[in-house]
PDB file of N, CA and C in Angstrom:
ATOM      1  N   UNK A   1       0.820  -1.191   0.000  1.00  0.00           N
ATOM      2  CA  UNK A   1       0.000   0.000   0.000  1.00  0.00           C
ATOM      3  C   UNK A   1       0.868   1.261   0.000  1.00  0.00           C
ATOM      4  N   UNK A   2       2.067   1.265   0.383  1.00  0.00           N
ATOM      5  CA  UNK A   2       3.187   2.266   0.129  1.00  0.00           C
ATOM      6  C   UNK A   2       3.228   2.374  -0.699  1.00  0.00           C
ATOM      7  N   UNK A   3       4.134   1.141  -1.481  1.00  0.00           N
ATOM      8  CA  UNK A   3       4.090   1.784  -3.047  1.00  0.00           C
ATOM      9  C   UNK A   3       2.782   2.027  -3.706  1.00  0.00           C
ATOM     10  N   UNK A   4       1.755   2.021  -3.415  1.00  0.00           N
ATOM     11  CA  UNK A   4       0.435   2.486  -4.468  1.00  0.00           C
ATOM     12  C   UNK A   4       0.355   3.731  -3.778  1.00  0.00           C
ATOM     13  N   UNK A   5       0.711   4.559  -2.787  1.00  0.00           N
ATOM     14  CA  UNK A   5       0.467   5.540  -2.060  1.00  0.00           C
ATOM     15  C   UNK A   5       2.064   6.412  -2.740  1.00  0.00           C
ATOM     16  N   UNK A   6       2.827   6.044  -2.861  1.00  0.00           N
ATOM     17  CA  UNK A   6       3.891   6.842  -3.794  1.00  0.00           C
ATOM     18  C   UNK A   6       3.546   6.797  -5.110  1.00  0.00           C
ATOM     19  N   UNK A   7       2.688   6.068  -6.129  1.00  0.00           N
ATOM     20  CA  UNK A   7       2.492   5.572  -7.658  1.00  0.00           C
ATOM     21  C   UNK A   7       1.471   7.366  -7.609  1.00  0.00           C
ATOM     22  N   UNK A   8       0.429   7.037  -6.959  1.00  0.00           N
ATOM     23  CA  UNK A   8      -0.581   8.218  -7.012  1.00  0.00           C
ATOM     24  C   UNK A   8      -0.200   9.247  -6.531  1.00  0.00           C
ATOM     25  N   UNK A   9       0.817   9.798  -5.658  1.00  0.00           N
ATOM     26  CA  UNK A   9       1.589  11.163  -4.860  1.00  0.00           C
ATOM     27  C   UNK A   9       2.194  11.491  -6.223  1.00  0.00           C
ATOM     28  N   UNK A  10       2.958  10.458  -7.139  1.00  0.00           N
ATOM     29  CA  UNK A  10       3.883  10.719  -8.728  1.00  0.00           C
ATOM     30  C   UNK A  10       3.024  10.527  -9.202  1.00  0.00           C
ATOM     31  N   UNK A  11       1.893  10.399  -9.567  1.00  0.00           N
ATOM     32  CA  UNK A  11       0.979  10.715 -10.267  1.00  0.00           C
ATOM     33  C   UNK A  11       0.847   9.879 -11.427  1.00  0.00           C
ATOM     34  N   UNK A  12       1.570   8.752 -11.397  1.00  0.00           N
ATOM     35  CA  UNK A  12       1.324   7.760 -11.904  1.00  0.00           C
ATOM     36  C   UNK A  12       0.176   7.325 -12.736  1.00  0.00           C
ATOM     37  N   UNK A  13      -0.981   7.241 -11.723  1.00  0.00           N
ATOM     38  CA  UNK A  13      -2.398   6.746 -11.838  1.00  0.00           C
ATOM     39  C   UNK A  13      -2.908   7.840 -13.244  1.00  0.00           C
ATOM     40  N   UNK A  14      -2.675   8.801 -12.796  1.00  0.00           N
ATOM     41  CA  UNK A  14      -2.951  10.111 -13.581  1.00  0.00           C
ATOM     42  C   UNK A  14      -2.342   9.737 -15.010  1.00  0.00           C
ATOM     43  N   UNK A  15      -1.583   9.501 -15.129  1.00  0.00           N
ATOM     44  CA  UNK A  15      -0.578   9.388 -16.144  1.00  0.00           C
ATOM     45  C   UNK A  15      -0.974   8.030 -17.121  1.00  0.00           C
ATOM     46  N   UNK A  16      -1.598   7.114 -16.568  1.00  0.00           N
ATOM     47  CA  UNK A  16      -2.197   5.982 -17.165  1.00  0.00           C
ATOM     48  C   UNK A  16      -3.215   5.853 -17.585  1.00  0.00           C
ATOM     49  N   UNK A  17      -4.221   7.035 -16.952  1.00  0.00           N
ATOM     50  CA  UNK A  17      -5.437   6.979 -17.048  1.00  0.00           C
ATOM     51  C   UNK A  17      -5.654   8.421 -18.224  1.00  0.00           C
ATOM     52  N   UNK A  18      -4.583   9.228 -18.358  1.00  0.00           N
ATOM     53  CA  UNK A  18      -4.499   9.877 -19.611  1.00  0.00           C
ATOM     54  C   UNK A  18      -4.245   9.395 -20.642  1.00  0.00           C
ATOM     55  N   UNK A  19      -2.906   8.195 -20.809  1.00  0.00           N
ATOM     56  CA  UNK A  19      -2.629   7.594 -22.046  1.00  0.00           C
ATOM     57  C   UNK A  19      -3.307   6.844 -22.333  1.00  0.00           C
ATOM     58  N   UNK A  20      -4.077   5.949 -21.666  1.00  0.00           N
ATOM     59  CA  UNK A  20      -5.457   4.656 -21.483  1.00  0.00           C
ATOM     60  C   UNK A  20      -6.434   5.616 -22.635  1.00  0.00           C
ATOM     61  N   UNK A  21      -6.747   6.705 -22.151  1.00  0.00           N
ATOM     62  CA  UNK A  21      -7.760   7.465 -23.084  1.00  0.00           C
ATOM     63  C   UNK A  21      -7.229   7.670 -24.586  1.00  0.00           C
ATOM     64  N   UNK A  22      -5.788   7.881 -25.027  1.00  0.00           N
ATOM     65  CA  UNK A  22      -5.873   7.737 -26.314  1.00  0.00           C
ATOM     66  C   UNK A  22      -5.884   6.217 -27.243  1.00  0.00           C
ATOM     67  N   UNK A  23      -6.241   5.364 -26.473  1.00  0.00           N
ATOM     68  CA  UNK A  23      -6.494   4.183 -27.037  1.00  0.00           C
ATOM     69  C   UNK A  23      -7.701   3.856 -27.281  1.00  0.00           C
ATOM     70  N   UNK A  24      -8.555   4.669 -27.184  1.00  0.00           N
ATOM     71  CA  UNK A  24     -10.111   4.228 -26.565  1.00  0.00           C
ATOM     72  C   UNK A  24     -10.491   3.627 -28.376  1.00  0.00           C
ATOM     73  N   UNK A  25     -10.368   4.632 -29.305  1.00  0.00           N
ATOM     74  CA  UNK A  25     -10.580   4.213 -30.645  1.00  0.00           C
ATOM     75  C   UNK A  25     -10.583   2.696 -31.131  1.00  0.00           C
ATOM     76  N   UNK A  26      -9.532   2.138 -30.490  1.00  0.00           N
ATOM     77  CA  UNK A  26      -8.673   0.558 -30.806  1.00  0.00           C
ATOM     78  C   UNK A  26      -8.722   0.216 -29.329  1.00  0.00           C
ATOM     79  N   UNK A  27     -10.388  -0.813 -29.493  1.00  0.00           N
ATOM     80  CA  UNK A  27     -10.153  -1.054 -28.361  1.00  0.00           C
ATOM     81  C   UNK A  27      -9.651  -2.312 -27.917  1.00  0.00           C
ATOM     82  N   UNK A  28      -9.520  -3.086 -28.766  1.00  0.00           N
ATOM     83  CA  UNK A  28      -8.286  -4.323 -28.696  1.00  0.00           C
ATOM     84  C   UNK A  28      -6.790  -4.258 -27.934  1.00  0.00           C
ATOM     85  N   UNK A  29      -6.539  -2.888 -28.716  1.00  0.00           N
ATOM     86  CA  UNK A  29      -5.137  -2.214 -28.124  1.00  0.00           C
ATOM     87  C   UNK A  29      -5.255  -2.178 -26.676  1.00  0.00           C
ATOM     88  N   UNK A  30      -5.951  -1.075 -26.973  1.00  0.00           N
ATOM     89  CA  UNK A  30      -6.892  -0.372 -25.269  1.00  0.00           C
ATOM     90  C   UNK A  30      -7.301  -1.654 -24.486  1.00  0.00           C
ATOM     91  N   UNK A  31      -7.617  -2.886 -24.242  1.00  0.00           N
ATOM     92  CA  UNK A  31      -7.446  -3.915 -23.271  1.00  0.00           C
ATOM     93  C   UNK A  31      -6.012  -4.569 -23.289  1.00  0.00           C
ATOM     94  N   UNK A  32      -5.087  -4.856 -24.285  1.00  0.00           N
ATOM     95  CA  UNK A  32      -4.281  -5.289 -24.190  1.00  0.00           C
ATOM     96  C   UNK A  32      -2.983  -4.709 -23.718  1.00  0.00           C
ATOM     97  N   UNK A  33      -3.475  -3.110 -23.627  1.00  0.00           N
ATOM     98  CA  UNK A  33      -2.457  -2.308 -22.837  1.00  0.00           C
ATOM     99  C   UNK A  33      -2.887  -2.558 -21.348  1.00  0.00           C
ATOM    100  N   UNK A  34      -4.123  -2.165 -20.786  1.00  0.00           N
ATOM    101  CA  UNK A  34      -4.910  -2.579 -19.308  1.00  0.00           C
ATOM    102  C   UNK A  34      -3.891  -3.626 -19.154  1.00  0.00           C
ATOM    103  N   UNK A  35      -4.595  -5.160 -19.774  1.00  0.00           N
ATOM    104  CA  UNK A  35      -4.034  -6.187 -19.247  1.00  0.00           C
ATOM    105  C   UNK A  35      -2.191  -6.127 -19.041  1.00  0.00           C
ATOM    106  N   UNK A  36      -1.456  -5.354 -19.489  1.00  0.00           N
ATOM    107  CA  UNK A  36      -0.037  -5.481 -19.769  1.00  0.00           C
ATOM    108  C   UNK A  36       0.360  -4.803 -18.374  1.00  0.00           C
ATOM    109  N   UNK A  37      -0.420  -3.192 -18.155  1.00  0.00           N
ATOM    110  CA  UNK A  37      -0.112  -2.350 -17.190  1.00  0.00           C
ATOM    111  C   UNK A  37      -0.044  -2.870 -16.006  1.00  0.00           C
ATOM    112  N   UNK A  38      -1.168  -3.527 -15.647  1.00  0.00           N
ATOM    113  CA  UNK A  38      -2.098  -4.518 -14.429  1.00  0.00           C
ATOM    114  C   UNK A  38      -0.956  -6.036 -14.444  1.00  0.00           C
ATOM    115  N   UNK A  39      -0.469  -6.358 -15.190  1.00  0.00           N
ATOM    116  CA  UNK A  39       0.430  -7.591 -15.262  1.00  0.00           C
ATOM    117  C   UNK A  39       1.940  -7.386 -15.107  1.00  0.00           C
ATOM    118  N   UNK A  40       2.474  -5.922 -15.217  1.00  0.00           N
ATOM    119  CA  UNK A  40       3.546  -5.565 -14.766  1.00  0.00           C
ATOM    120  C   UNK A  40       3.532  -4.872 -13.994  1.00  0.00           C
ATOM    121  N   UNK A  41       2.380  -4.185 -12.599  1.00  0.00           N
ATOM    122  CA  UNK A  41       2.519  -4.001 -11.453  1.00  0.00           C
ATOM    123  C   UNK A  41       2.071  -4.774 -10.820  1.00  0.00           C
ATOM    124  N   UNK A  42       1.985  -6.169 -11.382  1.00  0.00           N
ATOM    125  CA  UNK A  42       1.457  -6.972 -10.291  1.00  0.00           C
ATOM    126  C   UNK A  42       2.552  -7.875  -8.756  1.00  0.00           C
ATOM    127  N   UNK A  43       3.826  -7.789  -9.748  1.00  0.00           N
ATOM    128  CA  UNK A  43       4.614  -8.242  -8.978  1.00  0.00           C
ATOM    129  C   UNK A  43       5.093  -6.817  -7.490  1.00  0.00           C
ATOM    130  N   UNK A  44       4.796  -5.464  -7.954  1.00  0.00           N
ATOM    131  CA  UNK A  44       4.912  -5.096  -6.794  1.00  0.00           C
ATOM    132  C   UNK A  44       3.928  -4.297  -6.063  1.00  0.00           C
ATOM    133  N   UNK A  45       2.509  -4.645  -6.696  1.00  0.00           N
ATOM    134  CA  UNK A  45       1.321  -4.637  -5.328  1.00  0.00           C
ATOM    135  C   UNK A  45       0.518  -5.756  -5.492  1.00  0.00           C
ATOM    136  N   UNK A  46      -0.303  -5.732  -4.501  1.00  0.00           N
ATOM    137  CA  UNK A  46      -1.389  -6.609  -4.354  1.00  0.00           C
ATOM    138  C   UNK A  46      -2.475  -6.851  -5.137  1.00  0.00           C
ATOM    139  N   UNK A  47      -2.794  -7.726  -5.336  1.00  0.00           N
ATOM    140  CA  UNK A  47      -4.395  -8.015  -6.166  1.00  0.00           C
ATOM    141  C   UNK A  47      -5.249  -6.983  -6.247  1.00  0.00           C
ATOM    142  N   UNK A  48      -5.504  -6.860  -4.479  1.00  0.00           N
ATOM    143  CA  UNK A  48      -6.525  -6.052  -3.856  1.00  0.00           C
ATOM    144  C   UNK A  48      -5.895  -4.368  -4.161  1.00  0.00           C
ATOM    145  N   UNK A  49      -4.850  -4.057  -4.439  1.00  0.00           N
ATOM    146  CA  UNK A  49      -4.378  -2.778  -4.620  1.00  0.00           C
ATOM    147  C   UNK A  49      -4.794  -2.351  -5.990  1.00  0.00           C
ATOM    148  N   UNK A  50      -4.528  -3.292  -7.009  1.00  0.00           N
ATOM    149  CA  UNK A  50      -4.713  -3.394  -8.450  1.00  0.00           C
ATOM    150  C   UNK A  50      -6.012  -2.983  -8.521  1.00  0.00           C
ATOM    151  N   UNK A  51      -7.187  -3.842  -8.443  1.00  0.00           N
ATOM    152  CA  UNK A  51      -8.195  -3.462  -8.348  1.00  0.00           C
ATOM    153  C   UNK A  51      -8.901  -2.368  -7.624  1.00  0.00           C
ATOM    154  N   UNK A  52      -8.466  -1.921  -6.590  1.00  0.00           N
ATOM    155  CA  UNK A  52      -8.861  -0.585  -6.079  1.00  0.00           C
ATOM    156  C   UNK A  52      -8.100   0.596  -6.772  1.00  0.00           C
ATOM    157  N   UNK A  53      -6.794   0.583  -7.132  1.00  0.00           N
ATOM    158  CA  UNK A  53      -6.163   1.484  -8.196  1.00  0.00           C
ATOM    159  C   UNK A  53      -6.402   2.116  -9.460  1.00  0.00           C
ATOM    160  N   UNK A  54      -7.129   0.936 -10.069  1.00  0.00           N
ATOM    161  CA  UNK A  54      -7.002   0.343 -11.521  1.00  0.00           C
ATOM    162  C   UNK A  54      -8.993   0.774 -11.957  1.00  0.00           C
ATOM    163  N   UNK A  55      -9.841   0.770 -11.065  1.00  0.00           N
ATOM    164  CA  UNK A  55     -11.173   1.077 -11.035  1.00  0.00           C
ATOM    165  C   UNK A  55     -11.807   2.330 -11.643  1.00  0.00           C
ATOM    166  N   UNK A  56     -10.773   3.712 -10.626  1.00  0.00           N
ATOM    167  CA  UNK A  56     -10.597   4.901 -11.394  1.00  0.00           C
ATOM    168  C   UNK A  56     -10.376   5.298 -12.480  1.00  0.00           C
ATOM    169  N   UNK A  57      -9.005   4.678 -12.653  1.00  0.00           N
ATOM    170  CA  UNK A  57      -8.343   4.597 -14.071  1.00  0.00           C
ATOM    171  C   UNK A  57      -9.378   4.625 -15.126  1.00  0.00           C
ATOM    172  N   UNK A  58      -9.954   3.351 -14.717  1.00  0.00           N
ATOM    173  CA  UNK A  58     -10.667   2.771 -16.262  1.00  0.00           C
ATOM    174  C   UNK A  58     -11.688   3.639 -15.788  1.00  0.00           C
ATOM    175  N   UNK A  59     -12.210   3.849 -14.859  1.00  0.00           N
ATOM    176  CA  UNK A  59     -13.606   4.703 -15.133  1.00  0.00           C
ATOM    177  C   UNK A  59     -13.312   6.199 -15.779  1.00  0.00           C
ATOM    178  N   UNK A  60     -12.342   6.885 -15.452  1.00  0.00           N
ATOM    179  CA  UNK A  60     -12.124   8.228 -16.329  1.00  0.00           C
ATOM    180  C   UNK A  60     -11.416   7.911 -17.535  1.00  0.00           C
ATOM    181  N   UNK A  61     -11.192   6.955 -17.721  1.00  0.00           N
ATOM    182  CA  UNK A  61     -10.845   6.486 -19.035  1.00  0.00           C
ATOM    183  C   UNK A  61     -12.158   6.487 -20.121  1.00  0.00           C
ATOM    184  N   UNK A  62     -12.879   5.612 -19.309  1.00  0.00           N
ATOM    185  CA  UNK A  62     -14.211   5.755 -20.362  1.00  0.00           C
ATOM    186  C   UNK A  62     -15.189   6.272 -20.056  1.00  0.00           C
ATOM    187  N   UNK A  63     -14.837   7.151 -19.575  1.00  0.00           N
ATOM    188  CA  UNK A  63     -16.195   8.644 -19.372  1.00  0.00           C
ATOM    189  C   UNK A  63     -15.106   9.553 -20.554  1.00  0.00           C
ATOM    190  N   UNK A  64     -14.027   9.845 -20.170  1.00  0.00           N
ATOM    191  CA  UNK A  64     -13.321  10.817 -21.307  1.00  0.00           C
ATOM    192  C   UNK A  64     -13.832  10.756 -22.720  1.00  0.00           C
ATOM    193  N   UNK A  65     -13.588   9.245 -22.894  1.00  0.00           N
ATOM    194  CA  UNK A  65     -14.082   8.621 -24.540  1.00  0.00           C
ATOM    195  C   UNK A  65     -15.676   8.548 -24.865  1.00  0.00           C
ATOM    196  N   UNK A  66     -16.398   8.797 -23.854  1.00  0.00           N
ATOM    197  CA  UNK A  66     -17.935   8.569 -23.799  1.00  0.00           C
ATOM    198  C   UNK A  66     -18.485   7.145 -23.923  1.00  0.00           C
TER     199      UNK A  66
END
């Protein structure tokens, strides 16, 4: 929970959930980036972090894109 509490202070979250939105067009891409992002922080948070992290993300992701 540290490191997800330093990812969002660097703004991380922010930063994923901006580039997430220019994929929205291709959305094949646009899951296969999710799944990649979510599969290479998995080794340093939790399941339960991922999914509480990762919720936002995708929700201003696809409110941006409508």
């Amino acid at each position: 929970m540290v490191v997800s509490a330093q990812l969002r202070l660097g703004g991380f979250y922010t930063w994923v959930a901006v580039n997430l939105t220019r994929l929205m067009e291709r959305p094949r891409q646009f899951l296969f980036v999710v799944m990649l992002v979510t599969a290479v922080s998995l080794p340093w948070l939790v399941n339960d972090i991922i999914c509480l992290a990762f919720t936002p993300i995708l929700s201003v992701a696809l409110l941006r894109a409508g």
